[in-house]
N, C-alpha and C. Protein backbone atom coordinates (compact mmCIF):
# COMPACT_ATOMS: atom_id res chain seq x y z
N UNK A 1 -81.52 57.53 -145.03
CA UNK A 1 -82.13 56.22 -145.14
C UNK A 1 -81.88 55.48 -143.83
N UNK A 2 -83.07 55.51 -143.11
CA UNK A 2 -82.50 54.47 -141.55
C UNK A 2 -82.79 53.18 -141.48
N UNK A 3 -83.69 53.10 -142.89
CA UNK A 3 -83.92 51.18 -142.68
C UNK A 3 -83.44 51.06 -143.92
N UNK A 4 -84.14 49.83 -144.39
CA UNK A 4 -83.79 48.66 -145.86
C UNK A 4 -85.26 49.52 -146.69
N UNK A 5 -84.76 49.42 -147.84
CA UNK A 5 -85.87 49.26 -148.85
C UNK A 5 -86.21 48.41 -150.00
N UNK A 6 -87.32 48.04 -149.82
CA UNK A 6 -87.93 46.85 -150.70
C UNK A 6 -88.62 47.45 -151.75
N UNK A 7 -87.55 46.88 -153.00
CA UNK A 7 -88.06 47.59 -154.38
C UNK A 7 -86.93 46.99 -154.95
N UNK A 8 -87.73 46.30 -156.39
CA UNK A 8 -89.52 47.05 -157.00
C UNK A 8 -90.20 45.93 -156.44
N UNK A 9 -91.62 46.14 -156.73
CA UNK A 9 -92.26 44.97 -156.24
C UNK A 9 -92.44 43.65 -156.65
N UNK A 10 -92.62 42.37 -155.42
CA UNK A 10 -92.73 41.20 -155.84
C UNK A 10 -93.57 40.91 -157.18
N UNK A 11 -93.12 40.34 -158.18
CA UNK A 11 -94.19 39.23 -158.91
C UNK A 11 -94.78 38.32 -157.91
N UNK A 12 -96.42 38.58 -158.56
CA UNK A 12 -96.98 37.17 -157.65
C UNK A 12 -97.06 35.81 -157.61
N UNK A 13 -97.03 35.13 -157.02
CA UNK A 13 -96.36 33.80 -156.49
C UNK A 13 -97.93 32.49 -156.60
N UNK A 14 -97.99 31.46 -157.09
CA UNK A 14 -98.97 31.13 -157.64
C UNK A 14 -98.89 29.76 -156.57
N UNK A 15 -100.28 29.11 -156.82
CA UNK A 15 -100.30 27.66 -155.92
C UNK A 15 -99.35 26.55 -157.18
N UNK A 16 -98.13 25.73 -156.60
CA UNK A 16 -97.59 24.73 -157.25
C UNK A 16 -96.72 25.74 -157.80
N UNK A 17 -96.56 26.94 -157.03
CA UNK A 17 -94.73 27.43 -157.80
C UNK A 17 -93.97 27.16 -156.89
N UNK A 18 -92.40 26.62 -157.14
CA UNK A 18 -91.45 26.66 -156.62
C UNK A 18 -90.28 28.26 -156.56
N UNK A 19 -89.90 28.12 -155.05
CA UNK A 19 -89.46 29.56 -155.14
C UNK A 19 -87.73 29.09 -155.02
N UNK A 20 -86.97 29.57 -156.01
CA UNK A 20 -85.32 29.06 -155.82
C UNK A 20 -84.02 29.66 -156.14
N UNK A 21 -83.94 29.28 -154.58
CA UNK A 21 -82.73 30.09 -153.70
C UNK A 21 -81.41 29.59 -154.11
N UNK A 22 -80.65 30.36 -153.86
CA UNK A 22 -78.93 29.14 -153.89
C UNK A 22 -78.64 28.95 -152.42
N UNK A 23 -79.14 28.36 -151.21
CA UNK A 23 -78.71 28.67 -149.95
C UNK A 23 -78.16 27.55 -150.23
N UNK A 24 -77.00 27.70 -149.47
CA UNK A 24 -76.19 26.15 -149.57
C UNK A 24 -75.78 25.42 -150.84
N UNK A 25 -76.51 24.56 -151.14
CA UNK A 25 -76.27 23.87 -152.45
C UNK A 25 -77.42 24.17 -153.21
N UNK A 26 -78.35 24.59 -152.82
CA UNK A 26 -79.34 25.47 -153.71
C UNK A 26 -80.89 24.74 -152.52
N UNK A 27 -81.99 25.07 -153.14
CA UNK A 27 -83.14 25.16 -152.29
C UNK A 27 -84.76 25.50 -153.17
N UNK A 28 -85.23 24.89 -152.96
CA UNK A 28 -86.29 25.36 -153.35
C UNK A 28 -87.99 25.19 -152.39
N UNK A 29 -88.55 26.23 -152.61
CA UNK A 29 -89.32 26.14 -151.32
C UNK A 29 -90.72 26.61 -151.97
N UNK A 30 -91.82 25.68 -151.94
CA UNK A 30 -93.02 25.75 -152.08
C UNK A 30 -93.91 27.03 -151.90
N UNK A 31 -94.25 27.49 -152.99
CA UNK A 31 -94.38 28.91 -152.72
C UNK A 31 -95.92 28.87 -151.40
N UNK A 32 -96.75 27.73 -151.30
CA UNK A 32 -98.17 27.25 -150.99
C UNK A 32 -97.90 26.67 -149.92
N UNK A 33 -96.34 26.27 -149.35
CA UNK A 33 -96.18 25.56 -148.20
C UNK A 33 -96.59 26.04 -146.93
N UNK A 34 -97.73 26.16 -146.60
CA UNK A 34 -97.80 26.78 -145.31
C UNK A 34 -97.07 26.63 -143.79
N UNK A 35 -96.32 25.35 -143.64
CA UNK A 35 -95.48 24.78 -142.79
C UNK A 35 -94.12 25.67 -142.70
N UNK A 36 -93.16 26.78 -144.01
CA UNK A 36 -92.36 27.46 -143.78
C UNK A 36 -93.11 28.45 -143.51
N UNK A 37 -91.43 29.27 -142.73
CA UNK A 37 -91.94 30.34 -142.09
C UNK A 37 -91.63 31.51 -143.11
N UNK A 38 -91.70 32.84 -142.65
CA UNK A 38 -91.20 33.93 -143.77
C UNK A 38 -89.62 33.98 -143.17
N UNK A 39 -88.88 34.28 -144.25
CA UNK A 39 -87.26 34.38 -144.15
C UNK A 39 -86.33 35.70 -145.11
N UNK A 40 -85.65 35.94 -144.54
CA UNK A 40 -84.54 36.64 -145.03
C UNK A 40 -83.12 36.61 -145.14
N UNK A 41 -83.04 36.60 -146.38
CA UNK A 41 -81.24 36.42 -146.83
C UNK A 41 -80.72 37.41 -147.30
N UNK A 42 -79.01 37.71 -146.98
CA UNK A 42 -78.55 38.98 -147.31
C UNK A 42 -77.64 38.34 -148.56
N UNK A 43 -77.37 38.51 -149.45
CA UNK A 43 -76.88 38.38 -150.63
C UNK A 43 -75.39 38.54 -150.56
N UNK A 44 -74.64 38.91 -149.75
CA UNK A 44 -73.37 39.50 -149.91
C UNK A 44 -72.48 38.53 -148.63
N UNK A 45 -73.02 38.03 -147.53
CA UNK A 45 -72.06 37.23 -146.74
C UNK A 45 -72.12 35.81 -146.48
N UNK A 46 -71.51 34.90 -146.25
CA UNK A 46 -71.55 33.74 -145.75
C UNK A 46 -72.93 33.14 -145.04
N UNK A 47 -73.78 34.21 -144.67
CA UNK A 47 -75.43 33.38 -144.09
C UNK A 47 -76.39 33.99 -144.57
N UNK A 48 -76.25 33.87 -145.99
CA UNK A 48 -76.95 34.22 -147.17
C UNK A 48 -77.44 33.53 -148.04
N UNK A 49 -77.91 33.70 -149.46
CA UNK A 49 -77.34 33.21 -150.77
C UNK A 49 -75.89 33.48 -151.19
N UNK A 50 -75.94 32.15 -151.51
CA UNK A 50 -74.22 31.92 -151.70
C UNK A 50 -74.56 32.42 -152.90
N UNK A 51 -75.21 32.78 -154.10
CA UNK A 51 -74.57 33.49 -155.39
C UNK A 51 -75.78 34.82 -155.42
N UNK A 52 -75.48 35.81 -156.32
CA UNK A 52 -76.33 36.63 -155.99
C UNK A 52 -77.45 36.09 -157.37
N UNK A 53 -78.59 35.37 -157.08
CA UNK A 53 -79.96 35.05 -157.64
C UNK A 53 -80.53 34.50 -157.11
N UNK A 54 -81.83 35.00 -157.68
CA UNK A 54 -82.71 34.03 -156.93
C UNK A 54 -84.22 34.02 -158.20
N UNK A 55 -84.91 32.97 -157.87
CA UNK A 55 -86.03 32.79 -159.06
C UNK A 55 -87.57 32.28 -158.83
N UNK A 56 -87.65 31.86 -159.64
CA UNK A 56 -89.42 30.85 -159.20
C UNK A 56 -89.71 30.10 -160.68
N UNK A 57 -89.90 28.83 -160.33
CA UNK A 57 -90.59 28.05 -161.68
C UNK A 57 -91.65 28.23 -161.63
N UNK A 58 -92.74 27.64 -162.78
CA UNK A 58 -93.77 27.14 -162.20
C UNK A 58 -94.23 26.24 -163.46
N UNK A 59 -94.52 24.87 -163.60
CA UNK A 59 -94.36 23.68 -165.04
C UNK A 59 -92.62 23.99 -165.51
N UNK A 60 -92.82 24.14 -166.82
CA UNK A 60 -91.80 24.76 -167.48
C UNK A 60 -91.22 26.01 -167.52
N UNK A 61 -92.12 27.09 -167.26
CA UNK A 61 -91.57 28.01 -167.33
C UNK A 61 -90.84 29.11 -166.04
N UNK A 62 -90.38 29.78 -166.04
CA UNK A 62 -89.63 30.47 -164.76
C UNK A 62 -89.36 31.77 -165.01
N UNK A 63 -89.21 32.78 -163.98
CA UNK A 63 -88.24 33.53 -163.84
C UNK A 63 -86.90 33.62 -162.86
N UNK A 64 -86.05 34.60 -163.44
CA UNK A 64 -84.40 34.46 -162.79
C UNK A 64 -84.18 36.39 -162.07
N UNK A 65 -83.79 36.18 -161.07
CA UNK A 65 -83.29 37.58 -161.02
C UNK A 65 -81.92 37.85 -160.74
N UNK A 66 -80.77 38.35 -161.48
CA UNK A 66 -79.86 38.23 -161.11
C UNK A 66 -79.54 39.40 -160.65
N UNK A 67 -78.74 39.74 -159.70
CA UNK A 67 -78.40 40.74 -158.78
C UNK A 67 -77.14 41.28 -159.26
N UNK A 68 -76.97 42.49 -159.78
CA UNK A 68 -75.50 42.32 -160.61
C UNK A 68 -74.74 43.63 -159.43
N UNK A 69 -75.38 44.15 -158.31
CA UNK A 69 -74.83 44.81 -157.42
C UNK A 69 -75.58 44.22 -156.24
N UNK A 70 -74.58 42.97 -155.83
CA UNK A 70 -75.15 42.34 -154.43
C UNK A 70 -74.60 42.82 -152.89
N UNK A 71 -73.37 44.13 -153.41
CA UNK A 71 -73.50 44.85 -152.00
C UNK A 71 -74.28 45.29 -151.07
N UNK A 72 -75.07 44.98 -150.32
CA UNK A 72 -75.97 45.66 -149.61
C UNK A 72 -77.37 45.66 -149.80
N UNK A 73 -77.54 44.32 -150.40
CA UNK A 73 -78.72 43.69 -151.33
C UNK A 73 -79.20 42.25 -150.43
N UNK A 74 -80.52 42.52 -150.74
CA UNK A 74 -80.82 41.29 -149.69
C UNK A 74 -82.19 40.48 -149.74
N UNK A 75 -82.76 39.35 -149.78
CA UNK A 75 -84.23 39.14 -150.35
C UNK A 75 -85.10 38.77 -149.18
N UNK A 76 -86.31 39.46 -149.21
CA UNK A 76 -87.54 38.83 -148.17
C UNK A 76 -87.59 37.83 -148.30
N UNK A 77 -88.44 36.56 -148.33
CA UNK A 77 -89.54 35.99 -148.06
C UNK A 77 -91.00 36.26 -147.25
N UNK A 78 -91.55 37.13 -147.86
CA UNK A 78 -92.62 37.58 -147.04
C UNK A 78 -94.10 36.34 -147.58
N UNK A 79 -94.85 36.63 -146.67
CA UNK A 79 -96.17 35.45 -147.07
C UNK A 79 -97.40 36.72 -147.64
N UNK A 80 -97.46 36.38 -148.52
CA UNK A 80 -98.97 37.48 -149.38
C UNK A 80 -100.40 36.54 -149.87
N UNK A 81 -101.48 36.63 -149.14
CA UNK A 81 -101.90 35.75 -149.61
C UNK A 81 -102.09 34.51 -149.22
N UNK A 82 -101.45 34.35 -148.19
CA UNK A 82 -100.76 32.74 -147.96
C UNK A 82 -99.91 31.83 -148.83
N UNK A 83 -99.48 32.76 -149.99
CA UNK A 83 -98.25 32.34 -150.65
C UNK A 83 -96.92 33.26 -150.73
N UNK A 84 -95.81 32.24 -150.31
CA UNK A 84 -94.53 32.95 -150.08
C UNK A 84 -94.13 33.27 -151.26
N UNK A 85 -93.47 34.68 -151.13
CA UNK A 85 -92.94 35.50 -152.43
C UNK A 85 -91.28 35.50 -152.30
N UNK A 86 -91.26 36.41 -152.81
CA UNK A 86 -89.45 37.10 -152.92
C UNK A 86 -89.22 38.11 -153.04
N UNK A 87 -89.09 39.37 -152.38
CA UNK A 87 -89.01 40.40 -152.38
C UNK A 87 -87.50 41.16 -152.62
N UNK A 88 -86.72 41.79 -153.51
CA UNK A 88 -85.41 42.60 -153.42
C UNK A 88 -85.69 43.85 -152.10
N UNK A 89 -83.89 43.43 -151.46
CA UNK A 89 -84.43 44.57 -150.60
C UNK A 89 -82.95 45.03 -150.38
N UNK A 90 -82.84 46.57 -150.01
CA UNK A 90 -81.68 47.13 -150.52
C UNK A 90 -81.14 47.70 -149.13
N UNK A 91 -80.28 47.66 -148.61
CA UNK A 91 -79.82 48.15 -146.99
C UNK A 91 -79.15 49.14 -147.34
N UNK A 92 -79.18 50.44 -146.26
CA UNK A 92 -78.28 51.37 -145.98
C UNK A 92 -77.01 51.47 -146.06
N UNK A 93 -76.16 52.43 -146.92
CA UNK A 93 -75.00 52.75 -147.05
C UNK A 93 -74.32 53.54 -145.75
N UNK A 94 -74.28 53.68 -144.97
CA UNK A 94 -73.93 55.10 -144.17
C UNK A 94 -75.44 55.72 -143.94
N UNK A 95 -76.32 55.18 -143.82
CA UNK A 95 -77.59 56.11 -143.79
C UNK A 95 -78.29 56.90 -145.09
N UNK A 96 -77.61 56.18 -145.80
CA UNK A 96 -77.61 56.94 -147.42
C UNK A 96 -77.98 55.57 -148.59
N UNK A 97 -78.95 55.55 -149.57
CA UNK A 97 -78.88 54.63 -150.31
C UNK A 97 -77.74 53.97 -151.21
N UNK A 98 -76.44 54.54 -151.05
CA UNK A 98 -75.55 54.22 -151.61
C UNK A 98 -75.41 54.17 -152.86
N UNK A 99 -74.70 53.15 -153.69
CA UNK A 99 -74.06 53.26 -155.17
C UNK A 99 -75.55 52.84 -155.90
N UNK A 100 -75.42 53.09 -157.68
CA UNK A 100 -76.69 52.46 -158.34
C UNK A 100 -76.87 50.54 -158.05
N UNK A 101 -78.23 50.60 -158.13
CA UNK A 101 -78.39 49.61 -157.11
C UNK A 101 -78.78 48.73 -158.88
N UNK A 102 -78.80 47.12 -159.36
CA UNK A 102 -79.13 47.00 -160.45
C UNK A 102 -79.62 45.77 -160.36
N UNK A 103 -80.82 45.03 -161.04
CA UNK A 103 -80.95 43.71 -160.71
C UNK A 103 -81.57 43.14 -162.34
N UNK A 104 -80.98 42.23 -162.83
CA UNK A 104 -81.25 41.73 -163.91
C UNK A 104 -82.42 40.70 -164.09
N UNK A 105 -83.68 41.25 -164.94
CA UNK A 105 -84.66 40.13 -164.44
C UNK A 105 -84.41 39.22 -166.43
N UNK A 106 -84.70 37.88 -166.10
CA UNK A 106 -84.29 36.75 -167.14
C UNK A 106 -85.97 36.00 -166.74
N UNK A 107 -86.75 35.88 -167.91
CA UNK A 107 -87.39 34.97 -168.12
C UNK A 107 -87.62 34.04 -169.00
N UNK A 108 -88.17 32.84 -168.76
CA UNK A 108 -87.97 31.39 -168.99
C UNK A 108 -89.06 31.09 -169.61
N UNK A 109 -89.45 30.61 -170.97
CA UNK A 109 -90.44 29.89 -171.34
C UNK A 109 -90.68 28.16 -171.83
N UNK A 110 -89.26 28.06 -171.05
CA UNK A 110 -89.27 26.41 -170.81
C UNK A 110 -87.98 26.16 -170.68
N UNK A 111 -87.67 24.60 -170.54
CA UNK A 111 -86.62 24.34 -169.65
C UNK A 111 -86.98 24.00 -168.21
N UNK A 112 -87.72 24.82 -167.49
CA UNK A 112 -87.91 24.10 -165.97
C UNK A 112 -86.66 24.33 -164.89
């Protein structure tokens, strides 16, 4: 394995969804905002997400993904569409995909 791999694939990202990060004290970023750029966070160090999740509202309802092996785990922001997504993306062990990789998906049918 000589790069990262991105998997499984994004859910798509709608006009008026919010996409939300924990950077810092948490974040949320317009999935339609054309003014951000595309970004990447590694899940596991200090210039990351500080917890391992990340999600998207959209009205009331949402999804959650929790990362329950955030070693070596890390999320896009890629633009599809002209709307920014969230992509899981998994980095090299030694050149090797390393340990089972696991990510918990939680969805929301209200609450907000």
């Amino acid at each position: 394995m000589e790069v990262p791999f991105a998997w499984p694939a994004p859910f798509a990202s709608a006009k008026g969804q919010l996409l939300i990060l924990p950077v810092n004290e948490g974040i949320s970023y317009p999935a339609d905002d054309a003014s951000l750029p595309e970004m990447h966070y590694c899940l596991y160090g200090g210039h990351g997400l500080c917890m391992p999740w990340y999600g998207a509202v959209e009205g009331g309802t949402g999804w959650m993904a929790i990362v329950e092996t955030p070693d070596d785990a890390a999320v896009i922001i890629p633009r599809r569409d002209g709307l920014l997504g969230i992509v899981p993306e998994w980095e090299p062990q030694k050149q090797q995909f390393g340990t089972a990789r696991v990510i918990r998906y939680v969805f929301l049918d209200g609450g907000g």
